[in-house]
ModelCIF file with pLDDT and N, C-alpha, C, O atoms, coordinates in Angstrom:
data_MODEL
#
_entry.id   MODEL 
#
_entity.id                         1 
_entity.type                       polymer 
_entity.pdbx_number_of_molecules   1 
#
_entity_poly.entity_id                      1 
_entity_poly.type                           'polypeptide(L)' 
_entity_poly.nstd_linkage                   no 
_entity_poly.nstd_monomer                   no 
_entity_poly.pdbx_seq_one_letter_code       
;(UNK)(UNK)(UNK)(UNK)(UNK)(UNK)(UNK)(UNK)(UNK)(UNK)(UNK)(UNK)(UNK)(UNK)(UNK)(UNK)
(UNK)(UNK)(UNK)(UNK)(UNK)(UNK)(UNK)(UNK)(UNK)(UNK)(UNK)(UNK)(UNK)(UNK)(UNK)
;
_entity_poly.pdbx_seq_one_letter_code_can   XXXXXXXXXXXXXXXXXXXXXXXXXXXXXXX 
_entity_poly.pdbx_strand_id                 A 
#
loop_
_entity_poly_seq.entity_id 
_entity_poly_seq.num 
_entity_poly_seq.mon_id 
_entity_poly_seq.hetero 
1 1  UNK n 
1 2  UNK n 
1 3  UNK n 
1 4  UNK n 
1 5  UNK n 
1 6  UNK n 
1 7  UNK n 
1 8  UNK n 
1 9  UNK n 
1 10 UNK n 
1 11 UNK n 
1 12 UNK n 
1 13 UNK n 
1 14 UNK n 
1 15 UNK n 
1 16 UNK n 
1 17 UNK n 
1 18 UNK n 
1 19 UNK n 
1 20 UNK n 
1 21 UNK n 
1 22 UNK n 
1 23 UNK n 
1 24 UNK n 
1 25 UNK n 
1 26 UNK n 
1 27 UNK n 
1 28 UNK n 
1 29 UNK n 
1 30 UNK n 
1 31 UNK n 
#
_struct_asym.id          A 
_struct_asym.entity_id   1 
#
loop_
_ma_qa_metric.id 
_ma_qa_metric.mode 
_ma_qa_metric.name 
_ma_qa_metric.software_group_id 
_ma_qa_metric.type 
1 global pLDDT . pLDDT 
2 local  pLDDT . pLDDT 
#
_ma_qa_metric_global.metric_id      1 
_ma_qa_metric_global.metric_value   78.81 
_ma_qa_metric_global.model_id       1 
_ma_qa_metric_global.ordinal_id     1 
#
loop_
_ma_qa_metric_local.label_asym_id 
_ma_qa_metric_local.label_comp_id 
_ma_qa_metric_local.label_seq_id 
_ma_qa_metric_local.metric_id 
_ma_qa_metric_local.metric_value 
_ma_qa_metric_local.model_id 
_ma_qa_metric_local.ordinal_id 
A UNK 1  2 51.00 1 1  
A UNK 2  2 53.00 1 2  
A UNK 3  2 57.00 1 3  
A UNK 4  2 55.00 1 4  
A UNK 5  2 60.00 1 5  
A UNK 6  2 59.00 1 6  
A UNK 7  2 55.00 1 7  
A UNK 8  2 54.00 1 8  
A UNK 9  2 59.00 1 9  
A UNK 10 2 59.00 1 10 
A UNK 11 2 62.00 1 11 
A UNK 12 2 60.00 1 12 
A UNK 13 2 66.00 1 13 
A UNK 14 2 76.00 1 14 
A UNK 15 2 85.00 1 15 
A UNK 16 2 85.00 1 16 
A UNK 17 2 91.00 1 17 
A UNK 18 2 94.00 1 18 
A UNK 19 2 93.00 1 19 
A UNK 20 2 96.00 1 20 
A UNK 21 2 97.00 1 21 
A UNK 22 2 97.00 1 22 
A UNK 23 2 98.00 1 23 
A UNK 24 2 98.00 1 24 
A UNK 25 2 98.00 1 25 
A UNK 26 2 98.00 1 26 
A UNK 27 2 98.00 1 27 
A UNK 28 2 98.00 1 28 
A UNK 29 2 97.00 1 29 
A UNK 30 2 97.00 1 30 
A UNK 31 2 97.00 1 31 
#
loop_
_atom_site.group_PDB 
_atom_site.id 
_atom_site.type_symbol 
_atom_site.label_atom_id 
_atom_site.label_alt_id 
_atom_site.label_comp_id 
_atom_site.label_asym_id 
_atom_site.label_entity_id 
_atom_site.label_seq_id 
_atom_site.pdbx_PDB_ins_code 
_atom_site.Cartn_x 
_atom_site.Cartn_y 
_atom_site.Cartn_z 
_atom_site.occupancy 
_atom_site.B_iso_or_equiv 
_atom_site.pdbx_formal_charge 
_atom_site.auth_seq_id 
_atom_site.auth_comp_id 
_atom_site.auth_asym_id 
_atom_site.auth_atom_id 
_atom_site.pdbx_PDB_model_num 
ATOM 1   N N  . UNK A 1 1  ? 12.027 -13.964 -2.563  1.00 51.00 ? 1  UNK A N  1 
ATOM 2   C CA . UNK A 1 1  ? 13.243 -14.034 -3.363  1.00 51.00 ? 1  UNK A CA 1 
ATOM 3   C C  . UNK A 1 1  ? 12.884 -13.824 -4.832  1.00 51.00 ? 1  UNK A C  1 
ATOM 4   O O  . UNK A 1 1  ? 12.856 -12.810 -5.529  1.00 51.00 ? 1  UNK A O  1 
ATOM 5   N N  . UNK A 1 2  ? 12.654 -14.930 -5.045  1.00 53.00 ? 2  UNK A N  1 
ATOM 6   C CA . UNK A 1 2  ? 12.410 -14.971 -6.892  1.00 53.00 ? 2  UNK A CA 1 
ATOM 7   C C  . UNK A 1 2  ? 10.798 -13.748 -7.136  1.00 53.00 ? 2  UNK A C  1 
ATOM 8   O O  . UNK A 1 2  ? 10.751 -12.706 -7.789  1.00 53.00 ? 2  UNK A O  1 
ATOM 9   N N  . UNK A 1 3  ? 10.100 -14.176 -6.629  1.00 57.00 ? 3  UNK A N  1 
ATOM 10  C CA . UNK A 1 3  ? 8.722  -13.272 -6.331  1.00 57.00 ? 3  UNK A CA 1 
ATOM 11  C C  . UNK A 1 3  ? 8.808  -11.656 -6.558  1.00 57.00 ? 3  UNK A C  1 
ATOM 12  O O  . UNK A 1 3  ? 8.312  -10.956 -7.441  1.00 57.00 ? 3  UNK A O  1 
ATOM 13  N N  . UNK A 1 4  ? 9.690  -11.295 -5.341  1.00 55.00 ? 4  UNK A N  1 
ATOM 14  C CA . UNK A 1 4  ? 10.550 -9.851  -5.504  1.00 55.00 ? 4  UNK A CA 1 
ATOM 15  C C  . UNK A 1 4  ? 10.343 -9.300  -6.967  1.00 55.00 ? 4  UNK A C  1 
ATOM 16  O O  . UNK A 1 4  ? 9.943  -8.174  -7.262  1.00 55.00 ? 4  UNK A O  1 
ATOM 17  N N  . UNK A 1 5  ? 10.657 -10.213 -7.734  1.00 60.00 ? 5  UNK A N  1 
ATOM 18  C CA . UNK A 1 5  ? 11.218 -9.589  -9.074  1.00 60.00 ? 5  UNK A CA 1 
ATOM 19  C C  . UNK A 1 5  ? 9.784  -9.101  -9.712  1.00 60.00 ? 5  UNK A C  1 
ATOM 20  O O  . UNK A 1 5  ? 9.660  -8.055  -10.349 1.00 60.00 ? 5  UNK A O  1 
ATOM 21  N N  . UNK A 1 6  ? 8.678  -10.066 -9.426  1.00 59.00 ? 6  UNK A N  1 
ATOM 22  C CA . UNK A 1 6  ? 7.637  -9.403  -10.058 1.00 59.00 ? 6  UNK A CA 1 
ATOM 23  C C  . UNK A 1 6  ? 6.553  -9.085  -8.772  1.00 59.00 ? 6  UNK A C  1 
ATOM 24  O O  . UNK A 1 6  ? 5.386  -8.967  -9.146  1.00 59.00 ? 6  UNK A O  1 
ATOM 25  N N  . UNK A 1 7  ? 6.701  -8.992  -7.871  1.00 55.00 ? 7  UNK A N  1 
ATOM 26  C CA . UNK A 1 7  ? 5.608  -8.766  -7.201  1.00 55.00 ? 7  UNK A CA 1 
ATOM 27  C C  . UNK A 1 7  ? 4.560  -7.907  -6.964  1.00 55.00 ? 7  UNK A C  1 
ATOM 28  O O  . UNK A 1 7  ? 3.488  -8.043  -6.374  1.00 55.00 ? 7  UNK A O  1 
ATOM 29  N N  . UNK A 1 8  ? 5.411  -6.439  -7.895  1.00 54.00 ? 8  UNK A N  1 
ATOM 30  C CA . UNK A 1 8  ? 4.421  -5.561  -7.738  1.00 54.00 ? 8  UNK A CA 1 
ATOM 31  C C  . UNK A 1 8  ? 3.175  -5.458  -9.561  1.00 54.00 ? 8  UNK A C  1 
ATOM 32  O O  . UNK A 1 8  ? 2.210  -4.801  -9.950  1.00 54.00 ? 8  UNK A O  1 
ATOM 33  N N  . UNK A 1 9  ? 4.028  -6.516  -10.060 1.00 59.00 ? 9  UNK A N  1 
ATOM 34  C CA . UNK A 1 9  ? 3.180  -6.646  -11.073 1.00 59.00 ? 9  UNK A CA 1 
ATOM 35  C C  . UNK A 1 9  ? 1.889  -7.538  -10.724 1.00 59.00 ? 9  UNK A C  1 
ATOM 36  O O  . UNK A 1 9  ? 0.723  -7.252  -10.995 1.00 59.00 ? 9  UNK A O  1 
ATOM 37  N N  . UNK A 1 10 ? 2.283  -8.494  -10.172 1.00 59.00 ? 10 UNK A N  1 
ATOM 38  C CA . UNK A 1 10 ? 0.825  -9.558  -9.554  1.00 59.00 ? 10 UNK A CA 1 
ATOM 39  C C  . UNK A 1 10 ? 0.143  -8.811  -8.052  1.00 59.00 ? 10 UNK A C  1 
ATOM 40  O O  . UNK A 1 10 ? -0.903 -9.283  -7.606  1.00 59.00 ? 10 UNK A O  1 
ATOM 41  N N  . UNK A 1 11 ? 0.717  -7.814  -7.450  1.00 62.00 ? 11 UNK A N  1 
ATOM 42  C CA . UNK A 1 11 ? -0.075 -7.192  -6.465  1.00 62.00 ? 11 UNK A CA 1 
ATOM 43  C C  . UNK A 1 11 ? -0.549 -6.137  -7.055  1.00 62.00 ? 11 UNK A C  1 
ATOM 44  O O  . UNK A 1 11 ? -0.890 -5.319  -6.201  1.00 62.00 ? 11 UNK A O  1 
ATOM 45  N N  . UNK A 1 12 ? -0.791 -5.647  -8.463  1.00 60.00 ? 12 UNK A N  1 
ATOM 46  C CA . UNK A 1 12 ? -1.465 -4.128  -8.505  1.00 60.00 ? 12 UNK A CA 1 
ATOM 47  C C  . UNK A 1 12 ? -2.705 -4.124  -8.687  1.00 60.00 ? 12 UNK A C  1 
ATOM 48  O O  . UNK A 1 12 ? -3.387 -3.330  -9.335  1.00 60.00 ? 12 UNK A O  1 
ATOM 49  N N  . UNK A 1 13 ? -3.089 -5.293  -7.933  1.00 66.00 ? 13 UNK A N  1 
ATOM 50  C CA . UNK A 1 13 ? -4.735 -4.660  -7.653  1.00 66.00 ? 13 UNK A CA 1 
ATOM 51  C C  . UNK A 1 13 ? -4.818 -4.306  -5.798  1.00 66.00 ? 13 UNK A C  1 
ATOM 52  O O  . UNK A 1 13 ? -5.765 -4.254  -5.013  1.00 66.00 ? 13 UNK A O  1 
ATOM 53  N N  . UNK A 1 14 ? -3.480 -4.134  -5.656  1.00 76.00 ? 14 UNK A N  1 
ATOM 54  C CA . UNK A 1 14 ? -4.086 -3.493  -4.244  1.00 76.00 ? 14 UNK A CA 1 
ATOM 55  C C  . UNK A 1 14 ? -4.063 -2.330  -4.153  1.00 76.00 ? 14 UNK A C  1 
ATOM 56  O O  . UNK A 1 14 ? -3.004 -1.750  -4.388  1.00 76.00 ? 14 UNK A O  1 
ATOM 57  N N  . UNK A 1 15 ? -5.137 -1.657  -3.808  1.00 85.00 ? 15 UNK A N  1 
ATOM 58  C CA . UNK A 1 15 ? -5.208 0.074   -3.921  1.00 85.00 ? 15 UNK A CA 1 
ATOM 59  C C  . UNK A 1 15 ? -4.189 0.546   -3.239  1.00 85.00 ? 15 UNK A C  1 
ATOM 60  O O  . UNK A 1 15 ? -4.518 1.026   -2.154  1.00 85.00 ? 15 UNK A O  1 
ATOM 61  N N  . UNK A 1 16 ? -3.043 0.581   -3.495  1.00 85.00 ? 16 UNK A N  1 
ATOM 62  C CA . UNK A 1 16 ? -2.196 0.934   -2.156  1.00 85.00 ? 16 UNK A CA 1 
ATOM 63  C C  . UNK A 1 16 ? -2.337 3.051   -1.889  1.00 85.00 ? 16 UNK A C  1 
ATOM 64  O O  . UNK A 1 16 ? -2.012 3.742   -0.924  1.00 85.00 ? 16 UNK A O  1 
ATOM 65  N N  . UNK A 1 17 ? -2.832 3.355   -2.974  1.00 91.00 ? 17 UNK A N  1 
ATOM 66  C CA . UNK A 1 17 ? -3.619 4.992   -2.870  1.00 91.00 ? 17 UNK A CA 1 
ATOM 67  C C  . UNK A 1 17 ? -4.284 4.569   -1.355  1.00 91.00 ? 17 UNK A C  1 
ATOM 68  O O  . UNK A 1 17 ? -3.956 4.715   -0.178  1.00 91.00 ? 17 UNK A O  1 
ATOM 69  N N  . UNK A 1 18 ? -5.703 3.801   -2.295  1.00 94.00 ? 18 UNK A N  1 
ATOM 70  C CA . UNK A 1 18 ? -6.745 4.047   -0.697  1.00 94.00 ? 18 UNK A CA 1 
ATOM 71  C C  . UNK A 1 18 ? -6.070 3.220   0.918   1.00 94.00 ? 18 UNK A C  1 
ATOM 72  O O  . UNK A 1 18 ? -6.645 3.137   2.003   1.00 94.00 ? 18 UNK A O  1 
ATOM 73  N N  . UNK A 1 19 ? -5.125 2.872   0.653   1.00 93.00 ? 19 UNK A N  1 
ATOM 74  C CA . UNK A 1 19 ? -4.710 2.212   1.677   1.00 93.00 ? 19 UNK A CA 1 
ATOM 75  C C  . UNK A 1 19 ? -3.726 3.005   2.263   1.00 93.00 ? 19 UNK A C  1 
ATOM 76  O O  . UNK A 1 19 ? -3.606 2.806   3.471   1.00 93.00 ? 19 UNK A O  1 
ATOM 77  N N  . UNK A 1 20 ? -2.856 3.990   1.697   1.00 96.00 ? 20 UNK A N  1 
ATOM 78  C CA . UNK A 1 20 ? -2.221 4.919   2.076   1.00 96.00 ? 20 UNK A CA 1 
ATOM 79  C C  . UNK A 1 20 ? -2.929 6.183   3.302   1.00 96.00 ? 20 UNK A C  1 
ATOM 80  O O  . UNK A 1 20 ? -2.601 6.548   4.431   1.00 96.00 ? 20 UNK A O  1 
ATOM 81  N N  . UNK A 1 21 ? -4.213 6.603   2.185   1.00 97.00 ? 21 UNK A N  1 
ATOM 82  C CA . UNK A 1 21 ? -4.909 7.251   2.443   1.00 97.00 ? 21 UNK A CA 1 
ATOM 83  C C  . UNK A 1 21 ? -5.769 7.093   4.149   1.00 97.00 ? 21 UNK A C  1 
ATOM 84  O O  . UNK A 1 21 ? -6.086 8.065   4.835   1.00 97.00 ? 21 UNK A O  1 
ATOM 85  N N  . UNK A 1 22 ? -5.973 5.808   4.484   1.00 97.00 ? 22 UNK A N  1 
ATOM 86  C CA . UNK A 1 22 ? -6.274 5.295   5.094   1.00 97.00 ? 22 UNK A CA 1 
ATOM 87  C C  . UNK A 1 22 ? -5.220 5.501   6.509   1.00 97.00 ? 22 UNK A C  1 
ATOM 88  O O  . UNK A 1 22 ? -5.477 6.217   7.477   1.00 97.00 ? 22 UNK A O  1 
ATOM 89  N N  . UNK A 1 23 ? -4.126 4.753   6.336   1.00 98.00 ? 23 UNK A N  1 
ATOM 90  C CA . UNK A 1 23 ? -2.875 4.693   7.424   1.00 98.00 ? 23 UNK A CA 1 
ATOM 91  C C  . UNK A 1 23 ? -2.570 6.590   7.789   1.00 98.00 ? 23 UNK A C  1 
ATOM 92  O O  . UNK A 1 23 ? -2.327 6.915   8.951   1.00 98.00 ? 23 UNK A O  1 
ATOM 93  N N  . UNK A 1 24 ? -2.635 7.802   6.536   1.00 98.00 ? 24 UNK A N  1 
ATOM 94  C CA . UNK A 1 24 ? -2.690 8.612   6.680   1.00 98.00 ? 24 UNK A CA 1 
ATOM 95  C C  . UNK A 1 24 ? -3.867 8.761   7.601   1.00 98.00 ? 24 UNK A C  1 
ATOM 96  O O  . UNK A 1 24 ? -3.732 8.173   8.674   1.00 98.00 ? 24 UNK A O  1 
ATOM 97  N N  . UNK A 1 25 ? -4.560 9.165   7.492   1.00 98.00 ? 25 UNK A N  1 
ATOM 98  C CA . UNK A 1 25 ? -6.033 9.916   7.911   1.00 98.00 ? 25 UNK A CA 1 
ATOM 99  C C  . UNK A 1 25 ? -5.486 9.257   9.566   1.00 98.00 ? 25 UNK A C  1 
ATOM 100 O O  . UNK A 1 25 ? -5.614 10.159  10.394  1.00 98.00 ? 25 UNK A O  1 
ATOM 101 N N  . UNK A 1 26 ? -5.043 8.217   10.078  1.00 98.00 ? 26 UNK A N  1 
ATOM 102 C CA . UNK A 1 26 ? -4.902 8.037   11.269  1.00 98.00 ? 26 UNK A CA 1 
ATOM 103 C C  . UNK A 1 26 ? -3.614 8.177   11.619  1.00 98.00 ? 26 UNK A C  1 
ATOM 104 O O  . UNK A 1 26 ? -3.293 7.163   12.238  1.00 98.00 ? 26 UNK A O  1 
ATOM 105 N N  . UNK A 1 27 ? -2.848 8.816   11.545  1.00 98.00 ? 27 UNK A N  1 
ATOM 106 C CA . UNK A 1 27 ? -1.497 9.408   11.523  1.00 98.00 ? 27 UNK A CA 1 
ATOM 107 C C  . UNK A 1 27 ? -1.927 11.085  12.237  1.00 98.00 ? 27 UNK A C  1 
ATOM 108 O O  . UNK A 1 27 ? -1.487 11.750  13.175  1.00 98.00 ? 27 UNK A O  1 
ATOM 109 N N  . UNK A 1 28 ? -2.844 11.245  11.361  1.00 98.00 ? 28 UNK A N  1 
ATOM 110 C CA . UNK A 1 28 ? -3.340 12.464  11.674  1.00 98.00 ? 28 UNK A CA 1 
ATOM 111 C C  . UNK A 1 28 ? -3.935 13.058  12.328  1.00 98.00 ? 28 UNK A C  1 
ATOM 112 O O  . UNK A 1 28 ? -3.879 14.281  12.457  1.00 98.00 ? 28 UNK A O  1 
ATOM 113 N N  . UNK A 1 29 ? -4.832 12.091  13.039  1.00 97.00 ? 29 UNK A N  1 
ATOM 114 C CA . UNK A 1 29 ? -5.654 11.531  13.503  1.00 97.00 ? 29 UNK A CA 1 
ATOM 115 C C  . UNK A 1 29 ? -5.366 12.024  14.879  1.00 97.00 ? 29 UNK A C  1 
ATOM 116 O O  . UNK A 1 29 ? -5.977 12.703  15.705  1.00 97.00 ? 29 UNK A O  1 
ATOM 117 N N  . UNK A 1 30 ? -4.196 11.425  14.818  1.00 97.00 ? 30 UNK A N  1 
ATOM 118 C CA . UNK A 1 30 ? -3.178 11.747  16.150  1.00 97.00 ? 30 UNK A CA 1 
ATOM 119 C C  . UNK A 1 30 ? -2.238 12.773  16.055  1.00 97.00 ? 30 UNK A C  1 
ATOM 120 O O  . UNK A 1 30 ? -1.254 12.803  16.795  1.00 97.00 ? 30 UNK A O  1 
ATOM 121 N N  . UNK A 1 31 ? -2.466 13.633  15.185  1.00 97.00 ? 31 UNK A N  1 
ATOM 122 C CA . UNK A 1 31 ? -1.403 14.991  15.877  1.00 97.00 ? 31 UNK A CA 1 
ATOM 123 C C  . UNK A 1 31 ? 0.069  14.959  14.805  1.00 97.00 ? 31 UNK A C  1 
ATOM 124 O O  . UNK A 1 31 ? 0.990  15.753  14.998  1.00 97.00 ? 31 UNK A O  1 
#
């Protein structure tokens, strides 16, 4: 709720690039 409002300010240390990158490559993985 309240969190929402800032959450992506206190989560930007998650690489969400290499983590993208990641869920990709096995997406692909499969066709």
């Amino acid at each position: 709720e309240t969190f929402a409002k800032v959450y992506d300010d206190f989560m930007d240390n998650i690489p969400y690039e290499q983590w993208a990158e990641y869920v990709i490559g096995l997406l692909r993985e499969d066709g």
